[in-house]
N, C-alpha and C. Protein backbone atom coordinates (compact mmCIF):
# COMPACT_ATOMS: atom_id res chain seq x y z
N UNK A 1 121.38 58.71 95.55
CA UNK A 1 121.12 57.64 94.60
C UNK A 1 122.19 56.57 94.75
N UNK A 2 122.10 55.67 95.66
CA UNK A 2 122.84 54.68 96.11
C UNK A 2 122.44 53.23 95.51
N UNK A 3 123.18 51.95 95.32
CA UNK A 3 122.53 50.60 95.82
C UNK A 3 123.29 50.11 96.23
N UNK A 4 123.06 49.88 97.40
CA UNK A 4 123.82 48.88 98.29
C UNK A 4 123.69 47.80 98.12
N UNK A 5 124.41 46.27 98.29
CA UNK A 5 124.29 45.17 98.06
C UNK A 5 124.45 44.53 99.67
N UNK A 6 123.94 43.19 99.78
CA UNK A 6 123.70 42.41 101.27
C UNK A 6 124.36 43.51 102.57
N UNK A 7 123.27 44.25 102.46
CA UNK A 7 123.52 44.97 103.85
C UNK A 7 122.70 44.38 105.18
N UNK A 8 123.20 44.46 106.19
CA UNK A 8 123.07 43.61 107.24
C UNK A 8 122.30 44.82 107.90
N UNK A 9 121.21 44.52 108.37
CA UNK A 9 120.38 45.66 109.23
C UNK A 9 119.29 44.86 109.43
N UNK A 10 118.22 45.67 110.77
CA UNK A 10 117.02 45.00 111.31
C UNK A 10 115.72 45.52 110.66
N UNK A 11 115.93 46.63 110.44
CA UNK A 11 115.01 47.64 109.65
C UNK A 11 115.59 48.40 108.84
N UNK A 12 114.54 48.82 107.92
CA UNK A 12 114.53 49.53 106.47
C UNK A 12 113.99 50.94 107.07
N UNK A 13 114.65 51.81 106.97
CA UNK A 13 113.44 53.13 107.58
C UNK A 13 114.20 54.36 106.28
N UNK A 14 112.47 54.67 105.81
CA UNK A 14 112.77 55.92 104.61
C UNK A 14 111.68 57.41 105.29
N UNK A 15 112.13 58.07 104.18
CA UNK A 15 111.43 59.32 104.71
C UNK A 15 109.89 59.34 104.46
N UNK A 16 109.23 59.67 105.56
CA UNK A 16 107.47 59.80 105.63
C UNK A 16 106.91 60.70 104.02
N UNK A 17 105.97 59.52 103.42
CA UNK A 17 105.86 60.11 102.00
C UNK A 17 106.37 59.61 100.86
N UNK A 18 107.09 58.60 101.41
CA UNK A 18 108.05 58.25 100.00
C UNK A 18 107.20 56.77 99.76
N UNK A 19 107.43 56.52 98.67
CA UNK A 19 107.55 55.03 98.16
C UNK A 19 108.14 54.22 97.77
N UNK A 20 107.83 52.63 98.73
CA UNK A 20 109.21 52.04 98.61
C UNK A 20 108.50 50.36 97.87
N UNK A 21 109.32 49.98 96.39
CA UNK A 21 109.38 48.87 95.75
C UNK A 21 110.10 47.61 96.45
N UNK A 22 108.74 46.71 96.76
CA UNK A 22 109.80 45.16 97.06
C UNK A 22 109.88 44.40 95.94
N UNK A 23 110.71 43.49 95.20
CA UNK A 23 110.82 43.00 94.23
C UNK A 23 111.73 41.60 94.54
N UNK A 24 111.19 40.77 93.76
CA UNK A 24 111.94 39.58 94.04
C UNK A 24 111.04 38.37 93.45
N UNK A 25 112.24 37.29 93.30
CA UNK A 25 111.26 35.90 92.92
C UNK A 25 109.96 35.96 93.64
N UNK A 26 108.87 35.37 93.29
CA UNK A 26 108.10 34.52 93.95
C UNK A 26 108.38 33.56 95.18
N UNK A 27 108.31 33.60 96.41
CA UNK A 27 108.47 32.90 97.39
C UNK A 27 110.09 33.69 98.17
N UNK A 28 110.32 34.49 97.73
CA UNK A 28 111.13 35.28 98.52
C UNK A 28 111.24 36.14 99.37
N UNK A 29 110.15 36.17 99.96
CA UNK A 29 109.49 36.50 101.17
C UNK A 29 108.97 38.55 101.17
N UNK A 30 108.59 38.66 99.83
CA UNK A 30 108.31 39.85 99.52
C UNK A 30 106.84 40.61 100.46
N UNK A 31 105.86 40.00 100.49
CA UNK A 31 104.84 39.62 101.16
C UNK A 31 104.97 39.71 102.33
N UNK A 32 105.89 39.08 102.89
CA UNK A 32 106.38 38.47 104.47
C UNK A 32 106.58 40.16 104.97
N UNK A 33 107.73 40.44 104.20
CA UNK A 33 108.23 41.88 104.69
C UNK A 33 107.76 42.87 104.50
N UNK A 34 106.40 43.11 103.34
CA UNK A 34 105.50 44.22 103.52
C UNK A 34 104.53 43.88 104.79
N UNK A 35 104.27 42.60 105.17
CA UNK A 35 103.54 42.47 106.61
C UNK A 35 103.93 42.93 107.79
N UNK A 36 105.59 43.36 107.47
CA UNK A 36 106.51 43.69 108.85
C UNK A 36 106.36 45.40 108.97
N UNK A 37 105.23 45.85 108.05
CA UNK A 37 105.79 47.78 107.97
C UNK A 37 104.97 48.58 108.87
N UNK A 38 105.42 49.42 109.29
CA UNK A 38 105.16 49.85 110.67
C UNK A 38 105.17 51.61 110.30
N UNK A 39 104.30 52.40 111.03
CA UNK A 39 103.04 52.09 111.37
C UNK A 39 102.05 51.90 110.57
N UNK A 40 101.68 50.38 110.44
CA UNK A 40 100.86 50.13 109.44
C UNK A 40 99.49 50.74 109.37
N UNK A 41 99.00 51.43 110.38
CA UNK A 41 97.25 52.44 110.35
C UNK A 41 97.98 53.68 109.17
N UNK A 42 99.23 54.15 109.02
CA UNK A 42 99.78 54.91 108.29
C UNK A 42 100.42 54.91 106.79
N UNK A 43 100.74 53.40 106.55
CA UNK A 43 101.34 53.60 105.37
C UNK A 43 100.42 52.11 104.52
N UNK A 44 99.96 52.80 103.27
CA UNK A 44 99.42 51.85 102.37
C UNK A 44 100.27 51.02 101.76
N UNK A 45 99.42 49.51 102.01
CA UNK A 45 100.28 48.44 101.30
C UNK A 45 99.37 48.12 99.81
N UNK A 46 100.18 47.84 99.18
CA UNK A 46 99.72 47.51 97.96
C UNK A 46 100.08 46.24 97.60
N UNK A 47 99.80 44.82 97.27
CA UNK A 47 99.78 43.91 97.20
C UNK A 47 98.60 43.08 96.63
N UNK A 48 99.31 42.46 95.14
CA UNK A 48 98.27 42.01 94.20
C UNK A 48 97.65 40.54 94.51
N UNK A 49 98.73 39.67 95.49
CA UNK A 49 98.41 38.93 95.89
C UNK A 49 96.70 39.06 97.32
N UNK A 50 96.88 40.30 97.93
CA UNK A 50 96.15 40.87 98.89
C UNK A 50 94.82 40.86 98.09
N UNK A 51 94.79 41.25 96.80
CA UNK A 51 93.73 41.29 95.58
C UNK A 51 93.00 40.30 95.37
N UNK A 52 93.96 38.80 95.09
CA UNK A 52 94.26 38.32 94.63
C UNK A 52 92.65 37.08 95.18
N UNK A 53 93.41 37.29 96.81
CA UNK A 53 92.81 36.78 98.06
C UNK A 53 91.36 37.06 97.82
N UNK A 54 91.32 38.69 97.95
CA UNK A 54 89.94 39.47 97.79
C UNK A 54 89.03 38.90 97.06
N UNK A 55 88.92 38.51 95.69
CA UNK A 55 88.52 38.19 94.33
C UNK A 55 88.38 36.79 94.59
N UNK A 56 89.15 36.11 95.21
CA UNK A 56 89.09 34.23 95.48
C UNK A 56 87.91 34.50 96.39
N UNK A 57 87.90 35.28 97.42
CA UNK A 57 86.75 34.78 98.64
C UNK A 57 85.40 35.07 98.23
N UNK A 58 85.36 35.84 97.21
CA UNK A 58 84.51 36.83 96.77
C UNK A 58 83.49 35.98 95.51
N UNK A 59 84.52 35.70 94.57
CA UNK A 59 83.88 34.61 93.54
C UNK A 59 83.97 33.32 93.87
N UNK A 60 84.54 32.83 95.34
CA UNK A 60 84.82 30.97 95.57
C UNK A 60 86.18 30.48 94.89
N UNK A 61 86.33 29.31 95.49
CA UNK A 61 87.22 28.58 95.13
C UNK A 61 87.41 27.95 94.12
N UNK A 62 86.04 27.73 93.31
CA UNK A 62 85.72 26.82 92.52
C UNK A 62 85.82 27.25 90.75
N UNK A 63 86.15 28.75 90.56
CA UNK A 63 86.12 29.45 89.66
C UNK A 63 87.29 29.68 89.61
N UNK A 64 88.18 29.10 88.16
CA UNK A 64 89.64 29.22 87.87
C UNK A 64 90.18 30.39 87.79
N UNK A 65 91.73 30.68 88.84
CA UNK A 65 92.15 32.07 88.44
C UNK A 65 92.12 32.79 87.36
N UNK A 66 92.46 31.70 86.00
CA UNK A 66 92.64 32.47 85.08
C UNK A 66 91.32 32.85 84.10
N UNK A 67 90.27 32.61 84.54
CA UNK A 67 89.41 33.36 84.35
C UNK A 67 89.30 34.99 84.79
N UNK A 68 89.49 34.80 85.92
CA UNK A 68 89.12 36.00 86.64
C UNK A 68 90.39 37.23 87.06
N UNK A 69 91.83 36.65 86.12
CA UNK A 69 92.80 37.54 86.64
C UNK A 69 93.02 38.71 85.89
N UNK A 70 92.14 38.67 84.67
CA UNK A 70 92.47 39.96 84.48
C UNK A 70 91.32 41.34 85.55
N UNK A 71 90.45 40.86 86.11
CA UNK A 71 89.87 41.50 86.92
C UNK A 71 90.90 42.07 88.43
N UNK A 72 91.60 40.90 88.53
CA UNK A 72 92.59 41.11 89.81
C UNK A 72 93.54 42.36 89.07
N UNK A 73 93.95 41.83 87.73
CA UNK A 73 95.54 43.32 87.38
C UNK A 73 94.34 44.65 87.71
N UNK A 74 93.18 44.86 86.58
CA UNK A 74 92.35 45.93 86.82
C UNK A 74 92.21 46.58 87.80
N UNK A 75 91.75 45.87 88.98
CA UNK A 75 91.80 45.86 90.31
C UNK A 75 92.54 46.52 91.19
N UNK A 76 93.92 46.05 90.92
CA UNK A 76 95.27 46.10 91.93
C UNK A 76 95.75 47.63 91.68
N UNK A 77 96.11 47.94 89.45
CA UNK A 77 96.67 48.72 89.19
C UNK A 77 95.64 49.78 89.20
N UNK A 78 94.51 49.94 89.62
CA UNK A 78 93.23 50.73 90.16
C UNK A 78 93.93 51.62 91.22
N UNK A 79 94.27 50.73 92.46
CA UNK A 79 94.52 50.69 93.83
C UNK A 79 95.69 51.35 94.22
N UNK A 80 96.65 50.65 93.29
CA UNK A 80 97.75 51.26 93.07
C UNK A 80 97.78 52.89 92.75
N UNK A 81 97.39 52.64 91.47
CA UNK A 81 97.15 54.49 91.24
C UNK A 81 96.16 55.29 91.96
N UNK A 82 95.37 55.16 92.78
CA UNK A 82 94.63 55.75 93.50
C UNK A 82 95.40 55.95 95.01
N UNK A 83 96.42 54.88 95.65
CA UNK A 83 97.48 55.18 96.41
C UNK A 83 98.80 56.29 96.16
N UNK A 84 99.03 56.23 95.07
CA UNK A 84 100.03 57.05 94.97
C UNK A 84 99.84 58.77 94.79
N UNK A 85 98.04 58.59 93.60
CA UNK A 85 97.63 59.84 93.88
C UNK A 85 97.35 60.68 95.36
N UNK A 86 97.11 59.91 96.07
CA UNK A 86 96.39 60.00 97.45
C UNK A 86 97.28 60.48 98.31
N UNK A 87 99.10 60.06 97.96
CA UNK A 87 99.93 61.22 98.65
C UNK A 87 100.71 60.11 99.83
N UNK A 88 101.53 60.10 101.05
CA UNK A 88 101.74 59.19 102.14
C UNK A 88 102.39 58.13 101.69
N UNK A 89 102.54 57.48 102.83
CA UNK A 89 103.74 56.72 102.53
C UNK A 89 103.41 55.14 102.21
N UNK A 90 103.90 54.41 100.87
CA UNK A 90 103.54 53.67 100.38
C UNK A 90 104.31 52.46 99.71
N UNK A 91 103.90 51.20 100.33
CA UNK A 91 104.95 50.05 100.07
C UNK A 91 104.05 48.99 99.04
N UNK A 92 104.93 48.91 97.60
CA UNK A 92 104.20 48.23 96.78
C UNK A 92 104.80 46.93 96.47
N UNK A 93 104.26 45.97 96.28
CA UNK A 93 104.42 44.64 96.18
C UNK A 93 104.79 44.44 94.60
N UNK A 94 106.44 44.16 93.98
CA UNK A 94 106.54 44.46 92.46
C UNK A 94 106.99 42.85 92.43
N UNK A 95 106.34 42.21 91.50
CA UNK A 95 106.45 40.61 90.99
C UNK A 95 107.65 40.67 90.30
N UNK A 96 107.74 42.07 89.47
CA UNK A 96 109.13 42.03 88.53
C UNK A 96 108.95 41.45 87.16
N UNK A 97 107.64 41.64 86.43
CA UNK A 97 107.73 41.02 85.35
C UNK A 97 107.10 42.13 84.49
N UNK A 98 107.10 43.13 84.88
CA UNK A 98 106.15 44.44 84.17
C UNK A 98 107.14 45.38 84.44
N UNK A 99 108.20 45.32 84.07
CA UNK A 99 108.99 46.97 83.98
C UNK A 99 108.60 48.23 84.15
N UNK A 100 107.19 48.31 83.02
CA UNK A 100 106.67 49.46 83.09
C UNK A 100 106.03 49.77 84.58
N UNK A 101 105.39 49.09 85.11
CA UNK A 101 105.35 49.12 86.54
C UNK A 101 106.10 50.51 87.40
N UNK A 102 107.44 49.92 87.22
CA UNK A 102 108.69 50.79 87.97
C UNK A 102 108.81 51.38 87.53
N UNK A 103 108.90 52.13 86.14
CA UNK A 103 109.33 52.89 85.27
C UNK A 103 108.03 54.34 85.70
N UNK A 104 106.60 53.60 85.57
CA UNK A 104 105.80 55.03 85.43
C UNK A 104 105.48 55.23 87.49
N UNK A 105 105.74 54.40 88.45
CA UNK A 105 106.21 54.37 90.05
C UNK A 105 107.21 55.78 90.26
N UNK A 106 108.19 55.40 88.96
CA UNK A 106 109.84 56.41 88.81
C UNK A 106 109.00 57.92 88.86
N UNK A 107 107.99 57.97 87.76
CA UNK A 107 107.48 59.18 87.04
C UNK A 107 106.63 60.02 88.25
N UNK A 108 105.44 58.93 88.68
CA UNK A 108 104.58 59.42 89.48
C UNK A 108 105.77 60.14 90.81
N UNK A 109 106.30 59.19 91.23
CA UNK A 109 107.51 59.91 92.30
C UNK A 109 108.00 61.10 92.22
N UNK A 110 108.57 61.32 91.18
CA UNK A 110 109.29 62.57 90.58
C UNK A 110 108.17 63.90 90.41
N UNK A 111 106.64 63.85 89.93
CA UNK A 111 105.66 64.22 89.42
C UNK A 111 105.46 65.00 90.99
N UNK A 112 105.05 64.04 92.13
CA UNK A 112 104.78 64.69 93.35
C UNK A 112 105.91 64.72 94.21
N UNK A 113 107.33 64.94 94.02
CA UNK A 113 108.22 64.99 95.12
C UNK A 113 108.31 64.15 96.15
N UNK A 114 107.92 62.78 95.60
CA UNK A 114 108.54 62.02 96.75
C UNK A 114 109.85 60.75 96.01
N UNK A 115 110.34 60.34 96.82
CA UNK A 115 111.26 59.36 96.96
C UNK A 115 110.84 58.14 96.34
N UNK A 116 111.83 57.60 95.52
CA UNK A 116 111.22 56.38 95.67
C UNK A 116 111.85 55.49 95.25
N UNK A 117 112.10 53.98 96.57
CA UNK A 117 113.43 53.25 96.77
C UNK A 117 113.00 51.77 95.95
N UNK A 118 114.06 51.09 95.60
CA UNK A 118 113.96 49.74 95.44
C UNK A 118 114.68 48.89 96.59
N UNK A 119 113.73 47.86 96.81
CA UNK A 119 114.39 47.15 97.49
C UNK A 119 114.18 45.27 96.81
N UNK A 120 115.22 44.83 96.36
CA UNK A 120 115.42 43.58 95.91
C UNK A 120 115.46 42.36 96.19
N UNK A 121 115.07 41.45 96.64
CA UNK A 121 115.29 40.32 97.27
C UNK A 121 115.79 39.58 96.56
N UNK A 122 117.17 39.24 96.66
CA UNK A 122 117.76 38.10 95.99
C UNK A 122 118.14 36.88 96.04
N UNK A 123 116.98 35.70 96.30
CA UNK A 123 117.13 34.86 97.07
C UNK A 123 117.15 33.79 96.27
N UNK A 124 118.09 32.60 95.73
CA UNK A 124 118.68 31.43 95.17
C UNK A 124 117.22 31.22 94.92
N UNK A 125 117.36 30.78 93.51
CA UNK A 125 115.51 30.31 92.75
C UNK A 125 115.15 29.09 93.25
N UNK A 126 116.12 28.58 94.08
CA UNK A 126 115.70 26.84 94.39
C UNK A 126 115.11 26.99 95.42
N UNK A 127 115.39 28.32 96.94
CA UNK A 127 115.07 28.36 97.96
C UNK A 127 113.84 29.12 97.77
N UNK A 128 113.96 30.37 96.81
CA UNK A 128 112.03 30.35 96.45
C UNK A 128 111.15 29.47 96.19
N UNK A 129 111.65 28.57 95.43
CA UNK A 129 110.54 27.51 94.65
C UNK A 129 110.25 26.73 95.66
N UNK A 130 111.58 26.11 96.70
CA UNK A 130 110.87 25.65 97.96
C UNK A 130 110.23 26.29 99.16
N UNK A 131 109.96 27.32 99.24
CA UNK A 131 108.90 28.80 99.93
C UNK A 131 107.68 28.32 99.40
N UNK A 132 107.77 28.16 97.99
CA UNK A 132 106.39 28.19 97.06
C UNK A 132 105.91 26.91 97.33
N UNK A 133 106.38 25.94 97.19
CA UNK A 133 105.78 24.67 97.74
C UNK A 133 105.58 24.38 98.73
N UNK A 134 106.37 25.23 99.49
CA UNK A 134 105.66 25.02 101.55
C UNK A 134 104.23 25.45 101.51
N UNK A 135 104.49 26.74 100.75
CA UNK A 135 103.12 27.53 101.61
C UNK A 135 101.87 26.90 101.03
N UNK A 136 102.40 26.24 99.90
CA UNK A 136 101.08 25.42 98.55
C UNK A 136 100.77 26.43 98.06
N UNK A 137 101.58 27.27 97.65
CA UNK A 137 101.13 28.41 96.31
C UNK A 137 102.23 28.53 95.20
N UNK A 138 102.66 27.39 94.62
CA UNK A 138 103.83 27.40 93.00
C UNK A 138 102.54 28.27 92.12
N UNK A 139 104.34 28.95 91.11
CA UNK A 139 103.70 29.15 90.75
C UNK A 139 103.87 28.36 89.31
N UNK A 140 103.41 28.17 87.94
CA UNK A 140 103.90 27.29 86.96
C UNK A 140 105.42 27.28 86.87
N UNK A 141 105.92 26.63 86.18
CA UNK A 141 107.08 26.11 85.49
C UNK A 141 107.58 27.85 84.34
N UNK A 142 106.19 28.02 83.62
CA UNK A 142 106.28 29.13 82.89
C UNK A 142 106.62 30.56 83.39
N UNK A 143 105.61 30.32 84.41
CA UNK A 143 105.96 31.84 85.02
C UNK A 143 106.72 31.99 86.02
N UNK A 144 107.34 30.97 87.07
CA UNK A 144 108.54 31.31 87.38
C UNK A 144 109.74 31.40 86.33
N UNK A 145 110.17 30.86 85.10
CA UNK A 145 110.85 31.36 84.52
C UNK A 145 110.45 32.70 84.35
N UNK A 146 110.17 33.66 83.72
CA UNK A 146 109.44 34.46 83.39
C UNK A 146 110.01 35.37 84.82
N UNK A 147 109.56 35.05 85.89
CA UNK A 147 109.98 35.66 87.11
C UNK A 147 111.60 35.62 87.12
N UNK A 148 112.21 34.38 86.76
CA UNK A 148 113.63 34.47 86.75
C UNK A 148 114.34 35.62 85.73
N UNK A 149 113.72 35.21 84.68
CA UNK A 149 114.52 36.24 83.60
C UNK A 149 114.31 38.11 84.01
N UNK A 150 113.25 38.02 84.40
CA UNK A 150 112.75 39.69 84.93
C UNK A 150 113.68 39.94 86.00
N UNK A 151 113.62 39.12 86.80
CA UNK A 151 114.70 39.51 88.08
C UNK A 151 116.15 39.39 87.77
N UNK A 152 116.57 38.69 87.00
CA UNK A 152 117.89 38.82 86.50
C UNK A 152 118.04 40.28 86.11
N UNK A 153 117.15 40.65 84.85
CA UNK A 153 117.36 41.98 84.37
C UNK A 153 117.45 43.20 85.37
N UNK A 154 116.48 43.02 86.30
CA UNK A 154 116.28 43.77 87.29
C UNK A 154 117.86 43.86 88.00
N UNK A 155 118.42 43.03 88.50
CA UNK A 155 119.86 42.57 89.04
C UNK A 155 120.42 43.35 88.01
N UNK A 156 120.46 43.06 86.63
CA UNK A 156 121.51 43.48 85.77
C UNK A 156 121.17 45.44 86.31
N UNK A 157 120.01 45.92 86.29
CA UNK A 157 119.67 46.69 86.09
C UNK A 157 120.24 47.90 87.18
N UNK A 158 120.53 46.99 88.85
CA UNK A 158 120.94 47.44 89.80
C UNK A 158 122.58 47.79 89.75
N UNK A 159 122.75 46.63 89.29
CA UNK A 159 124.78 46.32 89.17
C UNK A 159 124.98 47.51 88.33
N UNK A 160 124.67 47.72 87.00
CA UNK A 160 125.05 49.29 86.06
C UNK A 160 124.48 50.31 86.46
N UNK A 161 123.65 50.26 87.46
CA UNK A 161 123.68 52.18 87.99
C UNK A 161 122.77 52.60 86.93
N UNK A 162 121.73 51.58 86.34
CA UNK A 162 120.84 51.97 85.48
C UNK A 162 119.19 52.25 86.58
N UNK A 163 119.15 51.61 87.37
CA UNK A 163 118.22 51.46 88.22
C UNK A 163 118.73 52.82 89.36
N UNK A 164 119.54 52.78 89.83
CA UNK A 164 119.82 53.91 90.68
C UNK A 164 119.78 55.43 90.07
N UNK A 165 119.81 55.53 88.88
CA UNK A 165 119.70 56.77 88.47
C UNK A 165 118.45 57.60 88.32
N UNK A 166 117.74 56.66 88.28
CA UNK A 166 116.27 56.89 88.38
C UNK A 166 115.47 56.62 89.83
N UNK A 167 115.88 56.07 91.23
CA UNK A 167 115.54 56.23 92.15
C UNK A 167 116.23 56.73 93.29
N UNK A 168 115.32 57.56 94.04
CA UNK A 168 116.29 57.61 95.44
C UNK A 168 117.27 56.78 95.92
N UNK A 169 117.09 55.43 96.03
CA UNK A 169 118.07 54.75 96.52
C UNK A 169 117.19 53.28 96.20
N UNK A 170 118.21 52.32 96.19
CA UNK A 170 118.00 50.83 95.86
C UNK A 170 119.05 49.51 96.80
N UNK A 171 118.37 48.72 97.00
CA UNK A 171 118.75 48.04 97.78
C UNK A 171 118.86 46.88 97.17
N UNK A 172 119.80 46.02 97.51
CA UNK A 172 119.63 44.34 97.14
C UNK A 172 120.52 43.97 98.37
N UNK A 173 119.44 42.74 98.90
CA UNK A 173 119.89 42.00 99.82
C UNK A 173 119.66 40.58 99.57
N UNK A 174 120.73 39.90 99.66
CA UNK A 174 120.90 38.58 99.94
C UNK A 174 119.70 38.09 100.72
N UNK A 175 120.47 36.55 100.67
CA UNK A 175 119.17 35.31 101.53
C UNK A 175 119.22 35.81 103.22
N UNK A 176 120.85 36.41 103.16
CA UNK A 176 121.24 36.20 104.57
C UNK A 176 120.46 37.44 105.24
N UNK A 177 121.23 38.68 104.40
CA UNK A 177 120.51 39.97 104.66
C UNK A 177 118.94 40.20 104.81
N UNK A 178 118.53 39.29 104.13
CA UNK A 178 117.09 39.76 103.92
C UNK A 178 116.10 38.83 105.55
N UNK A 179 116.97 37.74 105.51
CA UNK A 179 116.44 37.13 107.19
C UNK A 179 116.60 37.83 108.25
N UNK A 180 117.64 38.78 108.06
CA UNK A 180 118.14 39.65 109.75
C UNK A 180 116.85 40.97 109.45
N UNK A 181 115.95 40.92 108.39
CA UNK A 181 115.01 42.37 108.52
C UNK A 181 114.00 42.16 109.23
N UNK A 182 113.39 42.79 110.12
CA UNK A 182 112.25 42.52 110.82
C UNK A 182 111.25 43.87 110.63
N UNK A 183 111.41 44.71 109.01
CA UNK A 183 110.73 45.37 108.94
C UNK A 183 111.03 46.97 108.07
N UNK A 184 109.77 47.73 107.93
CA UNK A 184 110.15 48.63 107.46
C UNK A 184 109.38 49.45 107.88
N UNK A 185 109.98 50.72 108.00
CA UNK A 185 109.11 51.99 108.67
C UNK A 185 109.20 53.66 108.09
N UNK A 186 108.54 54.01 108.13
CA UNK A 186 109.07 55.37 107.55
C UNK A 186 108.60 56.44 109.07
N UNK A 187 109.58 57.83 108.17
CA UNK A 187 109.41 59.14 109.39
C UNK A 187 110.30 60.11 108.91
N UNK A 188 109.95 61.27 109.64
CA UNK A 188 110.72 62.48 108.79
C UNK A 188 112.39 61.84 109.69
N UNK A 189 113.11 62.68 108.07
CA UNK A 189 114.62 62.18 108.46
C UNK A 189 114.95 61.11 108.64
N UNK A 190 114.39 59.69 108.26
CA UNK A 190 114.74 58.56 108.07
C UNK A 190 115.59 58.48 107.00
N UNK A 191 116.40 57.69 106.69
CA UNK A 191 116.86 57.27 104.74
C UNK A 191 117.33 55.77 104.74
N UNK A 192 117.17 55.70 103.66
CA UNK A 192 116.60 54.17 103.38
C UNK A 192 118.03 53.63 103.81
């Protein structure tokens, strides 16, 4: 039960079976680095944005998200719990604004004997917000705050050994750290 802070490495590699939390602002390349996990025919990604996509192509462009997002949470946290029941190794996409999220992630882990890591992205809110406007996906004014204050706590949560006591191991990496990763992989005898 470790957290390391800006550790410099190319890959993330945990043990086959476990589940591992990315968390971070919006536009901090959370997404980016569940695209990098290897062997991906092997380990389920979970990603609400991936949902998100699903549900846009599905109902059109023309029908406002917020009509249709509570169908996407339904959806995702469906997917979610049907992944974790299902056993293998599993990388979930955490926005950081639902605690409980991590908290019952902690339970299910513990419930079936597997692992299960945080990994943090802590990347300056100005250099997310400009991520978010490259790609043309901001998100409001409201809910990136909202994203800020969650991830702070989350931070607070890592620094007191309140977050590590409850997972295998936790990670926070910097802007710098988090550019040198080109990925994550699991296998027996790996650790995070």
């Amino acid at each position: 039960m470790t957290v390391e802070q800006a550790a410099s490495r190319e890959r993330l590699r945990y043990p086959a079976g476990d589940i591992v939390v990315i968390s971070g602002l919006p536009g901090s390349g959370k997404s980016t680095l569940m695209r990098r996990t290897e062997p991906r025919a092997e380990v389920v990604l979970i990603d609400s944005q991936y949902v998100r996509e699903r549900w846009a192509r599905r109902l059109g462009r023309r029908l406002p998200y917020g009509l249709y997002r509570p169908l996407v949470r339904v959806d995702h946290y469906a997917r979610l719990w049907l992944a974790v029941r299902a056993g293998g190794s599993l990388v979930v996409h955490d926005c950081g604004t639902l605690p409980w999220v991590r908290w019952w992630l902690t339970g299910q882990a513990r419930r079936y004997g597997r692992g299960l890591h945080v990994v943090v992205l802590d990347i300056p809110a100005e250099v997310a917000r400009e991520r978010q406007e490259a790609r043309g996906r901001a998100v409001s004014r409201y809910a990136f705050a909202r994203h800020r204050w969650a991830h702070r706590r989350l931070l607070d949560a890592a620094g007191d050994g309140g977050l590590a006591a409850r997972c295998a191991s936790v990670l926070v990496l910097d802007g710098a750290a988090a550019g040198t990763l080109r990925g994550i992989s699991f296998g027996r005898g790996h650790g995070g």
